[in-house]
N, C-alpha and C. Protein backbone atom coordinates (compact mmCIF):
# COMPACT_ATOMS: atom_id res chain seq x y z
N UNK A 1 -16.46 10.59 26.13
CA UNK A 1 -16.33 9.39 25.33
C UNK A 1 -16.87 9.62 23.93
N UNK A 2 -17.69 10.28 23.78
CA UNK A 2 -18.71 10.34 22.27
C UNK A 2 -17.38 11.26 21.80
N UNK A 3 -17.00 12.02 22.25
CA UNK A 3 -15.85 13.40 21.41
C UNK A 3 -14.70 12.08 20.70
N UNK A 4 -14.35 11.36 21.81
CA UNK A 4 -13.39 10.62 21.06
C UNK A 4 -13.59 9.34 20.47
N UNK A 5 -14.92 9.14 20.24
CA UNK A 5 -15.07 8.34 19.12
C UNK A 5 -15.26 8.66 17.61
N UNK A 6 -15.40 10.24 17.69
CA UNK A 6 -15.80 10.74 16.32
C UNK A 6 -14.40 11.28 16.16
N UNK A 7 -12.82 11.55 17.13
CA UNK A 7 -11.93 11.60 16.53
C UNK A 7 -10.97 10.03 16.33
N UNK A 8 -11.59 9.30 16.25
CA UNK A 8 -11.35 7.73 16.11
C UNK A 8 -11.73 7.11 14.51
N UNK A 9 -10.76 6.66 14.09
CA UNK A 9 -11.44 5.74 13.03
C UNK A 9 -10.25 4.45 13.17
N UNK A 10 -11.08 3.42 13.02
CA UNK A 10 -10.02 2.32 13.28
C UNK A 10 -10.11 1.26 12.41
N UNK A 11 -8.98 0.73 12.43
CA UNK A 11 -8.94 -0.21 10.93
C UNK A 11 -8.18 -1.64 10.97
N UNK A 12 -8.43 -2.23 12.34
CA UNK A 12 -8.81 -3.48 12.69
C UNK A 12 -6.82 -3.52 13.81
N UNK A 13 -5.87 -2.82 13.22
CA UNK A 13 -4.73 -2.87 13.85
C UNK A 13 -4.10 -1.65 13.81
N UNK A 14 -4.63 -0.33 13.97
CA UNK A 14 -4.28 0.90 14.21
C UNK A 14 -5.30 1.37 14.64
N UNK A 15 -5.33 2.41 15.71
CA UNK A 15 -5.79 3.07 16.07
C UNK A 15 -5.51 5.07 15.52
N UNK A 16 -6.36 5.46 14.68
CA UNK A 16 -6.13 6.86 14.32
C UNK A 16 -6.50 7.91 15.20
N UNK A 17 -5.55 8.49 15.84
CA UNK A 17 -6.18 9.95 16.33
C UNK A 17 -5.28 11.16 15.76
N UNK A 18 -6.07 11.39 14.58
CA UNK A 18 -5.54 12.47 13.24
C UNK A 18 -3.95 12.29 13.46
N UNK A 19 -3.53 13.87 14.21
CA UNK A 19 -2.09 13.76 14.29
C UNK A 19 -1.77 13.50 15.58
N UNK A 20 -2.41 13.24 16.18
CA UNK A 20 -1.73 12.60 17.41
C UNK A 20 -0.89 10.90 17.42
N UNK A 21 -0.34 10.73 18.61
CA UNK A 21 0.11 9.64 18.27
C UNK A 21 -0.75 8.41 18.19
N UNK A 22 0.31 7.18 17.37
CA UNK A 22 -0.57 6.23 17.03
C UNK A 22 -0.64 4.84 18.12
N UNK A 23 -1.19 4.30 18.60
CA UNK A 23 -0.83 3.12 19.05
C UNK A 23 -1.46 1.70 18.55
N UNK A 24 -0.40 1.13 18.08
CA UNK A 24 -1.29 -0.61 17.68
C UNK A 24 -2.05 -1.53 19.03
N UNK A 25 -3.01 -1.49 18.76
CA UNK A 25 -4.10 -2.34 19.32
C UNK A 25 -4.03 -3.88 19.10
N UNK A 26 -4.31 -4.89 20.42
CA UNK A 26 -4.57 -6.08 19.86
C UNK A 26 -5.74 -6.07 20.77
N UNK A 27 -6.70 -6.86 19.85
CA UNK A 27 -8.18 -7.05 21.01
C UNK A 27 -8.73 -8.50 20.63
N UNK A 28 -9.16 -9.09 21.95
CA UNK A 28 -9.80 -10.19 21.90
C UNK A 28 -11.23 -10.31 21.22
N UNK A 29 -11.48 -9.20 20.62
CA UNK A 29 -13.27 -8.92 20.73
C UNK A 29 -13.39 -7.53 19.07
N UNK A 30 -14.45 -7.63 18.91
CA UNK A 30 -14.29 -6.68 17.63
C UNK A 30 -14.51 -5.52 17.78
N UNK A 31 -14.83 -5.05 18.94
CA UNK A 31 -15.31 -3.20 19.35
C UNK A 31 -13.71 -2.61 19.46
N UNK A 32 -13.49 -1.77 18.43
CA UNK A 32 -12.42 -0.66 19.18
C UNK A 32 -12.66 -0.08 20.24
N UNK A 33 -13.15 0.59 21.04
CA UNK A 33 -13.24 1.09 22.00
C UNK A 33 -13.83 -0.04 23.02
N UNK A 34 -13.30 -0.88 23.13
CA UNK A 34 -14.04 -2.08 23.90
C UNK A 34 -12.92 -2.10 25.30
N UNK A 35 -13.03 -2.14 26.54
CA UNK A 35 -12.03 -2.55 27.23
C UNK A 35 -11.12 -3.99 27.95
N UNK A 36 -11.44 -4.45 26.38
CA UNK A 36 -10.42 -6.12 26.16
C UNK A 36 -9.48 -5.84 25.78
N UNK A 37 -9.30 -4.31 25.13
CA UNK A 37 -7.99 -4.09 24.02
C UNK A 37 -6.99 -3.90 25.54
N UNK A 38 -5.80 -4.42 24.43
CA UNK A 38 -4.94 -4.17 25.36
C UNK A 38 -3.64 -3.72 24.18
N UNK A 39 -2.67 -2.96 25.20
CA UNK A 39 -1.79 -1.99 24.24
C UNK A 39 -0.34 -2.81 24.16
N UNK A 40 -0.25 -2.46 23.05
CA UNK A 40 1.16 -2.90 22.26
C UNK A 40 2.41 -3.02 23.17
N UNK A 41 3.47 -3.53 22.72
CA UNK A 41 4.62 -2.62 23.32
C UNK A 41 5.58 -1.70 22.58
N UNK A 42 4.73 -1.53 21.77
CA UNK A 42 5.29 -0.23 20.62
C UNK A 42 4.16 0.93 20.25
N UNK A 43 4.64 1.87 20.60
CA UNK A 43 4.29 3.42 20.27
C UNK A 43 4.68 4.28 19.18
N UNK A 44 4.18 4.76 18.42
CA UNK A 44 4.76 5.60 16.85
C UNK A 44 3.84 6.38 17.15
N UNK A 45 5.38 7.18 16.57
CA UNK A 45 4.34 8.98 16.29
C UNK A 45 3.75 8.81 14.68
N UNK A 46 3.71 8.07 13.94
CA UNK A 46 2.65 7.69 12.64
C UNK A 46 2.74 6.40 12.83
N UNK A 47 1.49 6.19 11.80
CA UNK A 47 1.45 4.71 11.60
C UNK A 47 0.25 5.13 10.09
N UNK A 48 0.63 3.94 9.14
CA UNK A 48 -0.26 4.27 8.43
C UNK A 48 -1.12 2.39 8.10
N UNK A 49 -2.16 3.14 7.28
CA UNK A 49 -3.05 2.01 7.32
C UNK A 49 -1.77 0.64 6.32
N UNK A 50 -2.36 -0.83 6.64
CA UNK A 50 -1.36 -1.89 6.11
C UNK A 50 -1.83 -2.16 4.55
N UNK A 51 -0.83 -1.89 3.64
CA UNK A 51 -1.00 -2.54 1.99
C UNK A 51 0.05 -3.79 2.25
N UNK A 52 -0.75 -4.43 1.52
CA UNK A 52 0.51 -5.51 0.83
C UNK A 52 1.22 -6.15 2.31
N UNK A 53 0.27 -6.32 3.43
CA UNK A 53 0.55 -6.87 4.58
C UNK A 53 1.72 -5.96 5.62
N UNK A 54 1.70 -5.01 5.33
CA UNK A 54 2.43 -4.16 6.20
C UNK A 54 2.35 -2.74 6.25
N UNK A 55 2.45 -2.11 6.98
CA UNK A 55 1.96 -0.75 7.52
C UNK A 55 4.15 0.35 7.99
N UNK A 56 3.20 1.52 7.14
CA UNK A 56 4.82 2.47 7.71
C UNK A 56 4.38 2.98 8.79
N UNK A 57 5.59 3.31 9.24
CA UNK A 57 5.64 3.70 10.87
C UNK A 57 6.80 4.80 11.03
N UNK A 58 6.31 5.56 11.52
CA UNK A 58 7.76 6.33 12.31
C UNK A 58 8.01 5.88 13.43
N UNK A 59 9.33 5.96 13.90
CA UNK A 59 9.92 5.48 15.16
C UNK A 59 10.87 6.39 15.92
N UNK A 60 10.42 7.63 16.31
CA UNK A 60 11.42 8.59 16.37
C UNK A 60 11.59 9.28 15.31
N UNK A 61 12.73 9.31 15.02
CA UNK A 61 12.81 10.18 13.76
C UNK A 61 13.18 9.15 12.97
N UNK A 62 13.05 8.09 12.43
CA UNK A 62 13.15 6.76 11.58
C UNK A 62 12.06 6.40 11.29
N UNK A 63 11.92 6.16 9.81
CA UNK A 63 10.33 4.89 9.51
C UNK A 63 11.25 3.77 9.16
N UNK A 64 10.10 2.68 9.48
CA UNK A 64 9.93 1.47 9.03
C UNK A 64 8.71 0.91 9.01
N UNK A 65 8.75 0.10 8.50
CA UNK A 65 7.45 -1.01 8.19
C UNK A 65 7.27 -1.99 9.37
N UNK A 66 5.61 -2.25 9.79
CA UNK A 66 5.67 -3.52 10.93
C UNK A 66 4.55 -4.55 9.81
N UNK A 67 4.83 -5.53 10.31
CA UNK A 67 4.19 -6.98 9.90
C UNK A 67 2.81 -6.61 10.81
N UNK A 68 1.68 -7.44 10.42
CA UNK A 68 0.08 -7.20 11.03
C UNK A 68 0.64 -8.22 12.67
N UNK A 69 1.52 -8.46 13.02
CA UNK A 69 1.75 -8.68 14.32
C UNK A 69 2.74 -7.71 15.37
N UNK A 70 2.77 -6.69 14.61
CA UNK A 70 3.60 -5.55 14.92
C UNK A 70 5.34 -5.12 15.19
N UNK A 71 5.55 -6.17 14.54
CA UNK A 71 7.04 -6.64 14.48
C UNK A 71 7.61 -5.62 13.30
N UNK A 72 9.09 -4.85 13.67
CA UNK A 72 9.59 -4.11 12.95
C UNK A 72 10.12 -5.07 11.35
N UNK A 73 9.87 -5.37 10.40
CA UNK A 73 10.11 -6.03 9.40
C UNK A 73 11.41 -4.76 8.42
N UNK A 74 11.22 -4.12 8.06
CA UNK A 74 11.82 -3.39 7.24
C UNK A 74 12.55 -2.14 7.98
N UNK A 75 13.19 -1.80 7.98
CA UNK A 75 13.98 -0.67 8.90
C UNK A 75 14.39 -0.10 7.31
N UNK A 76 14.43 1.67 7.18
CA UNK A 76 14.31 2.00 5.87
C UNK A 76 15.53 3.56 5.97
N UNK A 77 16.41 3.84 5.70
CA UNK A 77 17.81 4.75 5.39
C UNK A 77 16.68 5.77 6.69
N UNK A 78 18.11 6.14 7.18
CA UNK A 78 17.83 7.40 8.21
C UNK A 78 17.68 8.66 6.84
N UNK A 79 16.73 9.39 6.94
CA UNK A 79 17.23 10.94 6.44
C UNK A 79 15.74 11.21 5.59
N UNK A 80 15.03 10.12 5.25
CA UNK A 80 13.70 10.20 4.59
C UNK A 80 12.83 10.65 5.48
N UNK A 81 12.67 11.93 4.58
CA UNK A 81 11.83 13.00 4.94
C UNK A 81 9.86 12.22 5.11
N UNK A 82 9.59 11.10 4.52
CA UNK A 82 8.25 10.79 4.78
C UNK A 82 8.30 9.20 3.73
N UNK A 83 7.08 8.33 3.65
CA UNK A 83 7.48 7.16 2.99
C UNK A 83 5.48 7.07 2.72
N UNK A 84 5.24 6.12 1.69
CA UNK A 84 4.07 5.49 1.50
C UNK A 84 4.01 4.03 1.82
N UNK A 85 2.43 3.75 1.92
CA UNK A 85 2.46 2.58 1.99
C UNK A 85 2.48 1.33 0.12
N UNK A 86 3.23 0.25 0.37
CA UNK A 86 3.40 -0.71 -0.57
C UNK A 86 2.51 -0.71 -1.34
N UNK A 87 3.08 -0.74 -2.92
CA UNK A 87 2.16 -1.14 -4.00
C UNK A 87 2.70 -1.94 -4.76
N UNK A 88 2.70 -3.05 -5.25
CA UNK A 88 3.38 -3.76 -6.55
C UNK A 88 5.04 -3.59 -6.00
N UNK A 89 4.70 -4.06 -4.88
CA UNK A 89 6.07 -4.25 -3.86
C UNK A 89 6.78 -2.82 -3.57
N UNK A 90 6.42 -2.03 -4.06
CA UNK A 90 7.09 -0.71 -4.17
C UNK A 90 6.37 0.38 -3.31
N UNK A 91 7.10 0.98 -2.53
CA UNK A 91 6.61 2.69 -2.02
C UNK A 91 7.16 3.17 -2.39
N UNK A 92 6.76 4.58 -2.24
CA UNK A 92 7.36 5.76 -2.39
C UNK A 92 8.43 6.43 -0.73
N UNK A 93 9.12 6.96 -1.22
CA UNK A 93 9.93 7.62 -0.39
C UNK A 93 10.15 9.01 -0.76
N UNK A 94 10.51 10.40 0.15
CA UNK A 94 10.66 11.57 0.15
C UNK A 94 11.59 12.07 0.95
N UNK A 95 12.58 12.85 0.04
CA UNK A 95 13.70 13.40 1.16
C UNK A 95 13.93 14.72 -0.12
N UNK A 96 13.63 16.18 0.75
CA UNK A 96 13.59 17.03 1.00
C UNK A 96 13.30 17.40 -0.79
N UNK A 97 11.34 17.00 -0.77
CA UNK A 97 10.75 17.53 -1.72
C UNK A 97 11.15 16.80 -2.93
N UNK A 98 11.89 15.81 -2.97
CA UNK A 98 12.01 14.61 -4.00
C UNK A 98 11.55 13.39 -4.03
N UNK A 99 11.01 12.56 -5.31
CA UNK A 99 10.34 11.69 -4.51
C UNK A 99 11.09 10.20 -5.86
N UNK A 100 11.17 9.13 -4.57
CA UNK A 100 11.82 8.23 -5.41
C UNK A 100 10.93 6.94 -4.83
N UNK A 101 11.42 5.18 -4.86
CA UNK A 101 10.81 4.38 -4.54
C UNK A 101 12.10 3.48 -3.95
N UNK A 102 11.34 2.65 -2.77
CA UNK A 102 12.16 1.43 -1.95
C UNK A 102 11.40 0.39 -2.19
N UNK A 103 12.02 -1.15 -2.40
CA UNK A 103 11.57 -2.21 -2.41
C UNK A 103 11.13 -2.46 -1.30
N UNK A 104 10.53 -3.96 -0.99
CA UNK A 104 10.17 -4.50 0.17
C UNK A 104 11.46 -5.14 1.28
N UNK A 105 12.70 -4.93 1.12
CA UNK A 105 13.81 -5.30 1.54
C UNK A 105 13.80 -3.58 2.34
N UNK A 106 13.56 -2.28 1.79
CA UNK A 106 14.25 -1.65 2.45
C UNK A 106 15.19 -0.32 1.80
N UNK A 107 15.75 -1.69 -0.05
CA UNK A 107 16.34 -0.78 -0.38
C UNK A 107 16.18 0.44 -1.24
N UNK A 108 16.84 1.69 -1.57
CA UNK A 108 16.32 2.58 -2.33
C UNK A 108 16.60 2.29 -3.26
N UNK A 109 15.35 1.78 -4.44
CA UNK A 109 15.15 1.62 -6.28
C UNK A 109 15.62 2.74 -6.93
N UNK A 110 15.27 3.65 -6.39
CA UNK A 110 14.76 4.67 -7.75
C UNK A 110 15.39 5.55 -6.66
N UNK A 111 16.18 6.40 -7.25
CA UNK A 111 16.37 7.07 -6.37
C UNK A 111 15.81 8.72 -6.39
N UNK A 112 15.68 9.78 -5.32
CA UNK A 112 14.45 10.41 -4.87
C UNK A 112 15.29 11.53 -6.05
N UNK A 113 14.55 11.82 -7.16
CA UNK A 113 14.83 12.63 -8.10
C UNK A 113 13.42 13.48 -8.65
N UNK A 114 12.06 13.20 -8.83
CA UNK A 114 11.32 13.29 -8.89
C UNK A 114 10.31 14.25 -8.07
N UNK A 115 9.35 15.19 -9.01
CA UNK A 115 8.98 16.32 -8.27
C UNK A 115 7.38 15.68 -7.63
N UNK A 116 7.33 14.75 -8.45
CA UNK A 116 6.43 13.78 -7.36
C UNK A 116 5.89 12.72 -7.84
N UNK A 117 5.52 11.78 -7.47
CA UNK A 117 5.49 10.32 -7.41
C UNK A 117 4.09 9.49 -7.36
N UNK A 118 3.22 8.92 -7.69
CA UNK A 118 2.29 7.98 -7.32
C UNK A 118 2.73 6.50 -7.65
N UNK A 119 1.98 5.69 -6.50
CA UNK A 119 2.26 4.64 -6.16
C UNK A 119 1.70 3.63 -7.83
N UNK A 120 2.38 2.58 -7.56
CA UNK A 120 2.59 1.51 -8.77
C UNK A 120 1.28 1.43 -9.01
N UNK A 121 0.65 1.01 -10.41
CA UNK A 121 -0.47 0.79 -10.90
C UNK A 121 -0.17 -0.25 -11.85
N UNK A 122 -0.79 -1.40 -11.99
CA UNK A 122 -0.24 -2.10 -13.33
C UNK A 122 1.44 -2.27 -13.68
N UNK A 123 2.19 -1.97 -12.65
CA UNK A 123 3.22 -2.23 -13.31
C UNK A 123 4.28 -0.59 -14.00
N UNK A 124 3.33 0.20 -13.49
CA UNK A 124 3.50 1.51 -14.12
C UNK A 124 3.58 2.47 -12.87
N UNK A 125 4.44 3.34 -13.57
CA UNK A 125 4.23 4.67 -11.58
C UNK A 125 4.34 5.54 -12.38
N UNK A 126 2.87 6.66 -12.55
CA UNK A 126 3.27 8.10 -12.66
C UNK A 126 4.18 8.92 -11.84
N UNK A 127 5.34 9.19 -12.60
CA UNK A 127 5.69 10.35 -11.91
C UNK A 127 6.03 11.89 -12.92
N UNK A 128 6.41 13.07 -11.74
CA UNK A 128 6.40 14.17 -12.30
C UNK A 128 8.22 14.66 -12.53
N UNK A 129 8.45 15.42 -13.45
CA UNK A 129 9.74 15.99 -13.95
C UNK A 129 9.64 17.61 -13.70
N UNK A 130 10.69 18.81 -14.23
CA UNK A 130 10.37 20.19 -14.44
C UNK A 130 9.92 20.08 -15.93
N UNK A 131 9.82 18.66 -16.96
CA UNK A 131 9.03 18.64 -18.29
C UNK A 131 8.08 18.30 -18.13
N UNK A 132 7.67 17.67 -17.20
CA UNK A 132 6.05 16.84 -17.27
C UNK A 132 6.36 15.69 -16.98
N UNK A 133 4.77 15.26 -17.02
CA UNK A 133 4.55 13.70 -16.92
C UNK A 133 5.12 12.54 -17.31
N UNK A 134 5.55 11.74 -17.03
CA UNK A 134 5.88 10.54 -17.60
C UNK A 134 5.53 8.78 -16.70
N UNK A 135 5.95 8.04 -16.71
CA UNK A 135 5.39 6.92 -16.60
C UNK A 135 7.34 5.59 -16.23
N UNK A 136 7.25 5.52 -14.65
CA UNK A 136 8.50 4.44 -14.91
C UNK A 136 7.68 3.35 -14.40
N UNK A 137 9.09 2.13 -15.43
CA UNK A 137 8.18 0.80 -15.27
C UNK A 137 8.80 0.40 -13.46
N UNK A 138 8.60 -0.88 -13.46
CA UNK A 138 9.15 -1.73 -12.20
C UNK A 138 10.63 -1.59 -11.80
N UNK A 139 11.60 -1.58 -12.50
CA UNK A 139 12.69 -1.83 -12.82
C UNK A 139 13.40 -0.47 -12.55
N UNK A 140 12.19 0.65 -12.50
CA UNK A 140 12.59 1.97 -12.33
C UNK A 140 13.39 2.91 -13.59
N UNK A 141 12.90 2.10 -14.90
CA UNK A 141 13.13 3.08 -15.58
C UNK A 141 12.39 3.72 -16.76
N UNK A 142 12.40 4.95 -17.22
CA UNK A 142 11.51 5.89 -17.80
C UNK A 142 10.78 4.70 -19.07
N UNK A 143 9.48 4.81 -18.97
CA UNK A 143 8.68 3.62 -20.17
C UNK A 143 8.48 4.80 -20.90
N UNK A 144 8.07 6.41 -20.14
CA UNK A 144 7.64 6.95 -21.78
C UNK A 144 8.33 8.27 -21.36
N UNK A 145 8.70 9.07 -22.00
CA UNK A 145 9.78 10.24 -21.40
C UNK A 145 8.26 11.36 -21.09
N UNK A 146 9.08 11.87 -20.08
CA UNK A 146 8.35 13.09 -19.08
C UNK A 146 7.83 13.85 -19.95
N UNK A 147 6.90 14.04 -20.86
CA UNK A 147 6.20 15.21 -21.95
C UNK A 147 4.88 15.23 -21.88
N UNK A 148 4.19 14.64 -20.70
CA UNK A 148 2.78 14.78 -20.65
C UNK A 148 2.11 15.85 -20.29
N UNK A 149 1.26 17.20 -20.01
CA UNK A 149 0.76 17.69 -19.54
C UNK A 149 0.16 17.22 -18.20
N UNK A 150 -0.87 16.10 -18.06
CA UNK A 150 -1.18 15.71 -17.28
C UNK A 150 -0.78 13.89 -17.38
N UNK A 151 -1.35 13.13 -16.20
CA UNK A 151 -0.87 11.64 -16.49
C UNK A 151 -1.50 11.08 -15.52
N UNK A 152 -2.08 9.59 -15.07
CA UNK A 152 -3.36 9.20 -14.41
C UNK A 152 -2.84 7.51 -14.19
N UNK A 153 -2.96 7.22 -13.09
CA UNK A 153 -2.48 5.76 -13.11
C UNK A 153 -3.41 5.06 -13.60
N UNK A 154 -3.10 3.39 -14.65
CA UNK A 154 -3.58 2.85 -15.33
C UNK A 154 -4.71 1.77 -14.49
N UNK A 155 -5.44 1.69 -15.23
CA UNK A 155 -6.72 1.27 -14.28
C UNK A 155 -7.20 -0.30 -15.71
N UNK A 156 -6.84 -1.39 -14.82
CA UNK A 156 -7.34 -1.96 -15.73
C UNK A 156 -7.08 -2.22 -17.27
N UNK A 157 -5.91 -2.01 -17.37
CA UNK A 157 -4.87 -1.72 -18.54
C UNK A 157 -5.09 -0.64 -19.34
N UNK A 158 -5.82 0.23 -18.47
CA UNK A 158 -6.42 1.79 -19.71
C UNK A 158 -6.52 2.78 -18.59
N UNK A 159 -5.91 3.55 -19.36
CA UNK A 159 -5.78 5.19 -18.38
C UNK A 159 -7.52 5.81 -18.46
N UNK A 160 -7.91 6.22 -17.39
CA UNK A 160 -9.07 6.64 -17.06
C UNK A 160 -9.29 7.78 -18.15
């Protein structure tokens, strides 16, 4: 029992065991390891922690998003190689080493062109080009063209 509490970290509606699989928990009581919990009727081989009220999931070889009652909400294109969780309504998505963004509907914004991606900040998403850095707004398009060396999401209306 002590081994698998130190490979445990839990975060009130997932249960983490690294890469093993995930299962959503509902418990009457606040101990994770308590035996009130009782198990879902859904199993994912990921699950990630919930932004913006919802959590990604793989489902097989499919992600989607569940609602904090574990309900499939968003079902997201077969073929994406991996997904983030919601920022400023927006994730990121990845299919084969490109990285683009999906709304909260599902659909693909931006599409996966990008050598890599961070999640919305202010209204702003660093991403990377084969020129460099640059910065797209909401709307998904380039606010400052790709010529940065480096680039840092905006914190408070000022880059760190």
């Amino acid at each position: 029992m002590q081994q698998l509490q130190q490979n445990i970290r839990f975060d009130g509606l997932c249960l983490n065991l690294s890469r093993r699989k995930f299962q959503r928990l509902q418990t009457a009581i606040h101990s994770p390891l308590s035996p009130a919990m009782t198990a879902s009727i859904a199993q994912f081989d990921f699950a990630s922690d919930f932004s913006e009220g919802l959590a990604a999931v793989k489902l097989s070889d499919r992600y989607a998003y569940i609602n904090r009652t574990g309900q499939v909400v968003i079902t997201v294109e077969e073929g994406l190689d991996g997904v983030s969780g919601f920022s400023e309504q927006r994730a990121i998505v990845r299919v084969s080493d490109l990285y683009g963004y999906i709304d909260q509907s599902g659909k693909i914004v931006v599409d996966p062109q990008y050598a890599s991606a961070n999640s919305y900040s202010q209204g702003l998403a660093v991403i990377r080009t084969g020129r460099g850095y640059g910065y797209l707004d909401r709307a998904g398009q380039l606010a400052t063209d790709p010529e940065f060396t480096l680039a840092d999401d905006f914190r408070k209306g000022w880059l760190p």
